[in-house]
PDB file of N, CA and C in Angstrom:
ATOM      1  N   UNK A   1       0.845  -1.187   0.000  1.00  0.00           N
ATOM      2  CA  UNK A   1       0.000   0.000   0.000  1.00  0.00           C
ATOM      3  C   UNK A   1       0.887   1.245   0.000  1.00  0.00           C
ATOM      4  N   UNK A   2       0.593   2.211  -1.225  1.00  0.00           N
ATOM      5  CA  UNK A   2       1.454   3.276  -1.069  1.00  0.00           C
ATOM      6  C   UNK A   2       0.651   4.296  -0.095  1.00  0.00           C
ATOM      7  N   UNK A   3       1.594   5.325   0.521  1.00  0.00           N
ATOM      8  CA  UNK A   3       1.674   6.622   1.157  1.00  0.00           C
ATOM      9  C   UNK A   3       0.081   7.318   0.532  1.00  0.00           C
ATOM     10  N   UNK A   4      -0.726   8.019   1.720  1.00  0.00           N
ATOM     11  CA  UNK A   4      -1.615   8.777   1.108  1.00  0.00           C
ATOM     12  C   UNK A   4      -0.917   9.735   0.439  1.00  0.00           C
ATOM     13  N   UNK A   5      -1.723  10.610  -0.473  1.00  0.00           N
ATOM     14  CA  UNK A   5      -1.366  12.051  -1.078  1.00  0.00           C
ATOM     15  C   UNK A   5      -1.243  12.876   0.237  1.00  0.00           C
ATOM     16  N   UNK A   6      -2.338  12.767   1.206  1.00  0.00           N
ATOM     17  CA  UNK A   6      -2.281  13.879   2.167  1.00  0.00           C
ATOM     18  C   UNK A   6      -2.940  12.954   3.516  1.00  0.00           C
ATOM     19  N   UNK A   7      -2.884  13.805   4.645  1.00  0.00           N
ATOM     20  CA  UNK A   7      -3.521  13.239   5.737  1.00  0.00           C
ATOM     21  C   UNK A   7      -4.349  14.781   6.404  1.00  0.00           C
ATOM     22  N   UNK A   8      -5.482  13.813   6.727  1.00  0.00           N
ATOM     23  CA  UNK A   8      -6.347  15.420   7.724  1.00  0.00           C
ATOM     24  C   UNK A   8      -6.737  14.608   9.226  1.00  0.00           C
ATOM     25  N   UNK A   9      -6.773  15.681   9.729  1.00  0.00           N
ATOM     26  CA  UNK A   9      -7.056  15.296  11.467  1.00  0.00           C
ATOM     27  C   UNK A   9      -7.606  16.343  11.398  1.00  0.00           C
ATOM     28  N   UNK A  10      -8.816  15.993  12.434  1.00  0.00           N
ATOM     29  CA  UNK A  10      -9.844  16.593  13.074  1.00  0.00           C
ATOM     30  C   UNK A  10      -9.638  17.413  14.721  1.00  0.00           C
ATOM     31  N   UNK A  11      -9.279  18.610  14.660  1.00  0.00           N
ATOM     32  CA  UNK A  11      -9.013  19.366  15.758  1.00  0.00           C
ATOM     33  C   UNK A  11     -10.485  19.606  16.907  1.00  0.00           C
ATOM     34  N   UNK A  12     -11.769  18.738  16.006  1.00  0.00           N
ATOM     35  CA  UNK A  12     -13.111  19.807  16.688  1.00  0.00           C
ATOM     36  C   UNK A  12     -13.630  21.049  15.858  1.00  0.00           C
ATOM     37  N   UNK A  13     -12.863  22.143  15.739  1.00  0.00           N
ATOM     38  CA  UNK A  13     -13.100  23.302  15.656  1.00  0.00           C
ATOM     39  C   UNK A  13     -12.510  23.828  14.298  1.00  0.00           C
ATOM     40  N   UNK A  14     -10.820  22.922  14.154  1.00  0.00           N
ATOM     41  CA  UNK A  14     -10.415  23.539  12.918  1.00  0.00           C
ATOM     42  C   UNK A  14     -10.440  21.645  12.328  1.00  0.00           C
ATOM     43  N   UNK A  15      -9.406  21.550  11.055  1.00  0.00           N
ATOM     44  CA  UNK A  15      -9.094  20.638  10.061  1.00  0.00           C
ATOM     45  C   UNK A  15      -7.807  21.234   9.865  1.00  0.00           C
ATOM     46  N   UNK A  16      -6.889  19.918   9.773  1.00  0.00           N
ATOM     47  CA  UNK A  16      -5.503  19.903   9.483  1.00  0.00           C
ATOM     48  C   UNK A  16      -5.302  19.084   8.172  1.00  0.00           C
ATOM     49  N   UNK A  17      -5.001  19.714   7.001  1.00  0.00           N
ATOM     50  CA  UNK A  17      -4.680  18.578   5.892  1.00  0.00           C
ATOM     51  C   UNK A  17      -3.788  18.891   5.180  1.00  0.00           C
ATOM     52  N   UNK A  18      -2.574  17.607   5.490  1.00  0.00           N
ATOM     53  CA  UNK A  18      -1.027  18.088   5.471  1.00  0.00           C
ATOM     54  C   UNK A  18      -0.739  17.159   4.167  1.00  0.00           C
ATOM     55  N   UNK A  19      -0.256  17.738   3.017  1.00  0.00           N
ATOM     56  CA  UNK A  19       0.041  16.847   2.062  1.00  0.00           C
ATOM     57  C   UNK A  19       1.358  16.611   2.068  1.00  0.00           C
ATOM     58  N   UNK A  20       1.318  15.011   1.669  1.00  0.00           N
ATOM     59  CA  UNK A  20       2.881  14.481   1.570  1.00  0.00           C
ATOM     60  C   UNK A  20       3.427  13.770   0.722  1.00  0.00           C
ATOM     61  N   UNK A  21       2.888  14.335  -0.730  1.00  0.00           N
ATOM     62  CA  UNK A  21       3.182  14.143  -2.108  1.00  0.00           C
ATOM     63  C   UNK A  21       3.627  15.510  -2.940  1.00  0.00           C
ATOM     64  N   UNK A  22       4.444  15.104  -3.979  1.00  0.00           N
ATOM     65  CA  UNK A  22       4.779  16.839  -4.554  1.00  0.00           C
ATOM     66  C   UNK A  22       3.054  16.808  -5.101  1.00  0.00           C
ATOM     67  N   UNK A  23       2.693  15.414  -5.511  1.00  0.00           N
ATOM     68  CA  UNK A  23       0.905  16.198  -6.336  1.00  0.00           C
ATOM     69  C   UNK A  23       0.254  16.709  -5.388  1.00  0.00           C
ATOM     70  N   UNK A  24       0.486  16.351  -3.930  1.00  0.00           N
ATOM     71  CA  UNK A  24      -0.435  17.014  -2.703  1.00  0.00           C
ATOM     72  C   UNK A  24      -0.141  18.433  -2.817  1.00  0.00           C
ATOM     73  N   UNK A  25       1.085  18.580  -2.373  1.00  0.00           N
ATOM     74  CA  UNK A  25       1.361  19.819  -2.690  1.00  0.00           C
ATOM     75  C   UNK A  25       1.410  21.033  -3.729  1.00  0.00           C
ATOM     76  N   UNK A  26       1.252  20.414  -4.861  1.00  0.00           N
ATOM     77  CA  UNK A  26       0.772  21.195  -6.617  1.00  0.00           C
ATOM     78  C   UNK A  26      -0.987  21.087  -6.193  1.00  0.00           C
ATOM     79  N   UNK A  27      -1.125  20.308  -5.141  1.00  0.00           N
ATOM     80  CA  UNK A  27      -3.190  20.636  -5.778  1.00  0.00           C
ATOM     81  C   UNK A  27      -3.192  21.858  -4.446  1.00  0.00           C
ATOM     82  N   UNK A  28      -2.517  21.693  -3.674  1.00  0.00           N
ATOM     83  CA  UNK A  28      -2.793  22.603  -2.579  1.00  0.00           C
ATOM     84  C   UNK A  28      -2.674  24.212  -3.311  1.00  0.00           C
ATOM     85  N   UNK A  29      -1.579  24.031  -4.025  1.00  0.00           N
ATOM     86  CA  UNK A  29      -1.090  25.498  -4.418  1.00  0.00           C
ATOM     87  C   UNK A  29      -1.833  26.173  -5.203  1.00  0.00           C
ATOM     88  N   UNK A  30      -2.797  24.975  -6.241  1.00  0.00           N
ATOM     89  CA  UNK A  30      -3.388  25.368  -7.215  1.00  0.00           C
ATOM     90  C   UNK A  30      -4.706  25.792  -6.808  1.00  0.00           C
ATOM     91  N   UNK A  31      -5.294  25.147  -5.686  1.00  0.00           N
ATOM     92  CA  UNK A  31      -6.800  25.091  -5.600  1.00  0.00           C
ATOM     93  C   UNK A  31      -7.023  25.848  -3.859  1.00  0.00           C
ATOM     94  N   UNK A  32      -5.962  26.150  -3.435  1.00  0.00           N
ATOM     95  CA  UNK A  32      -6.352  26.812  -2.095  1.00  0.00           C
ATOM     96  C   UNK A  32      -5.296  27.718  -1.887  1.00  0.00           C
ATOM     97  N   UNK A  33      -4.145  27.742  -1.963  1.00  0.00           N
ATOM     98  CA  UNK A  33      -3.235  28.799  -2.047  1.00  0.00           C
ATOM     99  C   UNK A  33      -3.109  29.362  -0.580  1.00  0.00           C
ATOM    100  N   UNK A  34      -1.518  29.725  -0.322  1.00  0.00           N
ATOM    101  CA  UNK A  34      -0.894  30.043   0.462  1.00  0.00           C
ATOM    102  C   UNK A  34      -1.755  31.620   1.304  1.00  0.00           C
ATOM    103  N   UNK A  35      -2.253  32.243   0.755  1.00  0.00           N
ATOM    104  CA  UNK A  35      -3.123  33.353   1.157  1.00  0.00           C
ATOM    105  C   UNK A  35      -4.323  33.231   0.746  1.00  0.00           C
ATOM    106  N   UNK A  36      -5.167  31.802   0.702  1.00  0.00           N
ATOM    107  CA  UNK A  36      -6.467  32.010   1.371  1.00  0.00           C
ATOM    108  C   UNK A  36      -6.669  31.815   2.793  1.00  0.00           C
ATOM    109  N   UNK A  37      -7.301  32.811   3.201  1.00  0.00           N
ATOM    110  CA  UNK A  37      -7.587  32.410   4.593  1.00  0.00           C
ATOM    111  C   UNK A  37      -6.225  32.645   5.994  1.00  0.00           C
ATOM    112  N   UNK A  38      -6.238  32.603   6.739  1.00  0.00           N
ATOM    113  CA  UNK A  38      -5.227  31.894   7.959  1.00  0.00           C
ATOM    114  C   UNK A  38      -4.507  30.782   7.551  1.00  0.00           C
ATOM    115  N   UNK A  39      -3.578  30.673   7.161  1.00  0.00           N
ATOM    116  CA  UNK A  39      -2.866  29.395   6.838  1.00  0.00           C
ATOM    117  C   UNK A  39      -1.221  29.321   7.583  1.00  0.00           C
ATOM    118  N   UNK A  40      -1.279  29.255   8.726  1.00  0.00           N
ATOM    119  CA  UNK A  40       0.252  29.963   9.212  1.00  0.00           C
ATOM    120  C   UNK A  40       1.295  28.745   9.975  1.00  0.00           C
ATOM    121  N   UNK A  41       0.323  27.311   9.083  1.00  0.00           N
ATOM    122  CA  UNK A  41       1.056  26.203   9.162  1.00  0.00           C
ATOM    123  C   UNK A  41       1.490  25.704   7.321  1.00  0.00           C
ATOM    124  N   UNK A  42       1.250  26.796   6.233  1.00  0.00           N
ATOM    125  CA  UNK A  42       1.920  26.098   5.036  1.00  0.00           C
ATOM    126  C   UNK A  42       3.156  25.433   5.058  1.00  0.00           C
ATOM    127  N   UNK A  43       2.945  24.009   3.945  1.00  0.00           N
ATOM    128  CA  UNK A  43       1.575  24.122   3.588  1.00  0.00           C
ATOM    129  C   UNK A  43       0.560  22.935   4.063  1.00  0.00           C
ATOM    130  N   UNK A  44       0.632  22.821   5.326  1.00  0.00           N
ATOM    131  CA  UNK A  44      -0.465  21.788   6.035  1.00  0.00           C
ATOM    132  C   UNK A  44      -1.404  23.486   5.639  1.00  0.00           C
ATOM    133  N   UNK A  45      -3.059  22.747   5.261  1.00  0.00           N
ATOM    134  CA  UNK A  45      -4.219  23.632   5.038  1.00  0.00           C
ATOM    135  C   UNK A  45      -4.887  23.868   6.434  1.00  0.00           C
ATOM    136  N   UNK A  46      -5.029  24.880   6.892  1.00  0.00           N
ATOM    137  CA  UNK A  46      -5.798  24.768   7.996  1.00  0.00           C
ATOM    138  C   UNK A  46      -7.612  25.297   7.748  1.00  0.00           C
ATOM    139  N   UNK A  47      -8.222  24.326   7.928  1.00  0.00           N
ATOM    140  CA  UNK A  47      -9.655  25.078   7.648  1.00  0.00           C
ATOM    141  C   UNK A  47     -11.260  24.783   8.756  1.00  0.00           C
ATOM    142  N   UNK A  48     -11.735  25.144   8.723  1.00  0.00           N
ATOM    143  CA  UNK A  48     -13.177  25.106   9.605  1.00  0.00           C
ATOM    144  C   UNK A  48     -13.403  23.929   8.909  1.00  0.00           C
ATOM    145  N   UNK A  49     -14.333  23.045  10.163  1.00  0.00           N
ATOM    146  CA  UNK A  49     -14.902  21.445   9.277  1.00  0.00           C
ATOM    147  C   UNK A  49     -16.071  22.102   8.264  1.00  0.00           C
ATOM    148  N   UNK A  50     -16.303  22.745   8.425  1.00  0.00           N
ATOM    149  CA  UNK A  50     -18.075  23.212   7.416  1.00  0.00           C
ATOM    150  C   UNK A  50     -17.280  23.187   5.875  1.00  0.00           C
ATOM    151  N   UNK A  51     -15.918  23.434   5.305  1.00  0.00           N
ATOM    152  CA  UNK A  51     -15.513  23.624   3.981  1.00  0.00           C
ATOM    153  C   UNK A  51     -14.452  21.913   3.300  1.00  0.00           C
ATOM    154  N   UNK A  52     -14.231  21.111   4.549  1.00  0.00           N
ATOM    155  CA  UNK A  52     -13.763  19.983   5.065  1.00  0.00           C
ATOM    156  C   UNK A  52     -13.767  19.278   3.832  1.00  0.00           C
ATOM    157  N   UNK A  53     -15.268  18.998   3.470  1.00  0.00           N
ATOM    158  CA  UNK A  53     -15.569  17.493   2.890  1.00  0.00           C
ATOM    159  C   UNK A  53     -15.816  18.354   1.069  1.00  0.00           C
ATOM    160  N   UNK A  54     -15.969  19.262   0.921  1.00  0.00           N
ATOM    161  CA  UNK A  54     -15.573  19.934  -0.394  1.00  0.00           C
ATOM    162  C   UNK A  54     -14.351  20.023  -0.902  1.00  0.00           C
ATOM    163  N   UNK A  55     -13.595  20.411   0.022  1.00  0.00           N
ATOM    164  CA  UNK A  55     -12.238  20.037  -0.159  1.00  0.00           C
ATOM    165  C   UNK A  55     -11.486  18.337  -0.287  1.00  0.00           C
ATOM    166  N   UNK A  56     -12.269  17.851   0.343  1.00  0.00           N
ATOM    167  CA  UNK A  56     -11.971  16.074   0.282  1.00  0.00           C
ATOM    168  C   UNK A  56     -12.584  15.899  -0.839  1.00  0.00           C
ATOM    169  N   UNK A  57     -13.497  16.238  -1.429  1.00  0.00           N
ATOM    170  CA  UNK A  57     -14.339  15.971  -2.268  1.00  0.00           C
ATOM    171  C   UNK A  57     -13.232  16.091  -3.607  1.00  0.00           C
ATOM    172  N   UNK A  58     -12.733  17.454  -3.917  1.00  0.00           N
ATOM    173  CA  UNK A  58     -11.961  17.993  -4.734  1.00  0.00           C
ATOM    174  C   UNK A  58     -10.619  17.187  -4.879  1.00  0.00           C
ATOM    175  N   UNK A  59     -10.197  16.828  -3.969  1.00  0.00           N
ATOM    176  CA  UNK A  59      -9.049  15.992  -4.256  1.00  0.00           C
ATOM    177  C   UNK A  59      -9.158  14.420  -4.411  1.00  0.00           C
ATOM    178  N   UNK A  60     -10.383  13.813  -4.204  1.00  0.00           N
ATOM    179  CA  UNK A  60     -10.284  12.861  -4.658  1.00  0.00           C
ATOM    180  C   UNK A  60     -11.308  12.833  -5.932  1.00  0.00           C
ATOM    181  N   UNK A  61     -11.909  14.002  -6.216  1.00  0.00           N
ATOM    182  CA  UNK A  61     -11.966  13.405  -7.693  1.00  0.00           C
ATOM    183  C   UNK A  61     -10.593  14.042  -8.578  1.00  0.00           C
ATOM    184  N   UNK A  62      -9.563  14.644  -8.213  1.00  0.00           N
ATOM    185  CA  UNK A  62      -8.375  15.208  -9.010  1.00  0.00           C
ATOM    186  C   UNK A  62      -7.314  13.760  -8.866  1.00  0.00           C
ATOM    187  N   UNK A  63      -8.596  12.216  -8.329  1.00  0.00           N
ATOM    188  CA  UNK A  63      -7.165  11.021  -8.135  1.00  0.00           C
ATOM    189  C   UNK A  63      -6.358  11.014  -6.858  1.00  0.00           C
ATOM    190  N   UNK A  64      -6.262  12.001  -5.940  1.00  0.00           N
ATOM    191  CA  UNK A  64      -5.293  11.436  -4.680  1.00  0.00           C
ATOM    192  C   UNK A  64      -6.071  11.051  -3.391  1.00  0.00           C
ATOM    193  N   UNK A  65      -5.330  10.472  -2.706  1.00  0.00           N
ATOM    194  CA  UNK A  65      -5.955   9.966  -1.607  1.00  0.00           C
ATOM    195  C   UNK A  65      -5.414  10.699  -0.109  1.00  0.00           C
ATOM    196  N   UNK A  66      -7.107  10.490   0.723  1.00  0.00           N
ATOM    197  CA  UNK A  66      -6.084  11.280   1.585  1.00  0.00           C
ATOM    198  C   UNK A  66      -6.766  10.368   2.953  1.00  0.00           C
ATOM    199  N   UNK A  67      -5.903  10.006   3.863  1.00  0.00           N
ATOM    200  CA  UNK A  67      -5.776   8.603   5.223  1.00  0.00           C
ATOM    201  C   UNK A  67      -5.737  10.297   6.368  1.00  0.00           C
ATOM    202  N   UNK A  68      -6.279   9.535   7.517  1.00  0.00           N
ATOM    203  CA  UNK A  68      -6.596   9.846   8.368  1.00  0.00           C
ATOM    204  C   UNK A  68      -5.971  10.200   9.400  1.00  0.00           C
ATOM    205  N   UNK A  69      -5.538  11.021  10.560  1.00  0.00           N
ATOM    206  CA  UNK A  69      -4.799  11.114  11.549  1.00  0.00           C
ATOM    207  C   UNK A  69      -5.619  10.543  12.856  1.00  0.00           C
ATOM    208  N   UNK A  70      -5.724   9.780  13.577  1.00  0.00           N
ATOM    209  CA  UNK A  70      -6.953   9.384  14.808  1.00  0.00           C
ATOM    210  C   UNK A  70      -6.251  10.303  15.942  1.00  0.00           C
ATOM    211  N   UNK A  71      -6.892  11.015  16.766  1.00  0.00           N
ATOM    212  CA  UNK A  71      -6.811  11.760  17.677  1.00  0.00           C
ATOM    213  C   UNK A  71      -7.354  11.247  19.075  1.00  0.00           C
ATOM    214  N   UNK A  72      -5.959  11.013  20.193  1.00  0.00           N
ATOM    215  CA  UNK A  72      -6.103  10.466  21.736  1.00  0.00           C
ATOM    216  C   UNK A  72      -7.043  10.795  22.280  1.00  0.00           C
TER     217      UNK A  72
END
């Protein structure tokens, strides 16, 4: 089994989705960019869960996959 494209963990409040592919990182740049929003962990995406699953949505129909972080 290869490496996801990216991984997201669930903070509650925010979303962490850290890509760890150069394609993770070319879809990040292309489709959310370094100055949308608060982002002051690039380029892990930081976003509210309400925009979450649009964004999951978007990258797996662009083909990558993205695995899970489970939180203690």
């Amino acid at each position: 089994m290869s490496e996801a494209d990216f991984t997201i963990s669930d903070h509650g409040t925010i979303i962490l989705l850290k890509p760890h592919t150069s394609k993770a990182l070319a879809w990040v740049e292309e489709n959310i960019g370094r100055e949308n929003g608060y982002q002051p962990y690039w380029p892990t995406v930081l976003c509210e869960p309400r925009y979450a699953q649009d964004i999951l949505d978007g990258i797996r129909q662009d083909g990558l996959e993205v695995g899970s972080v489970r939180r203690n």
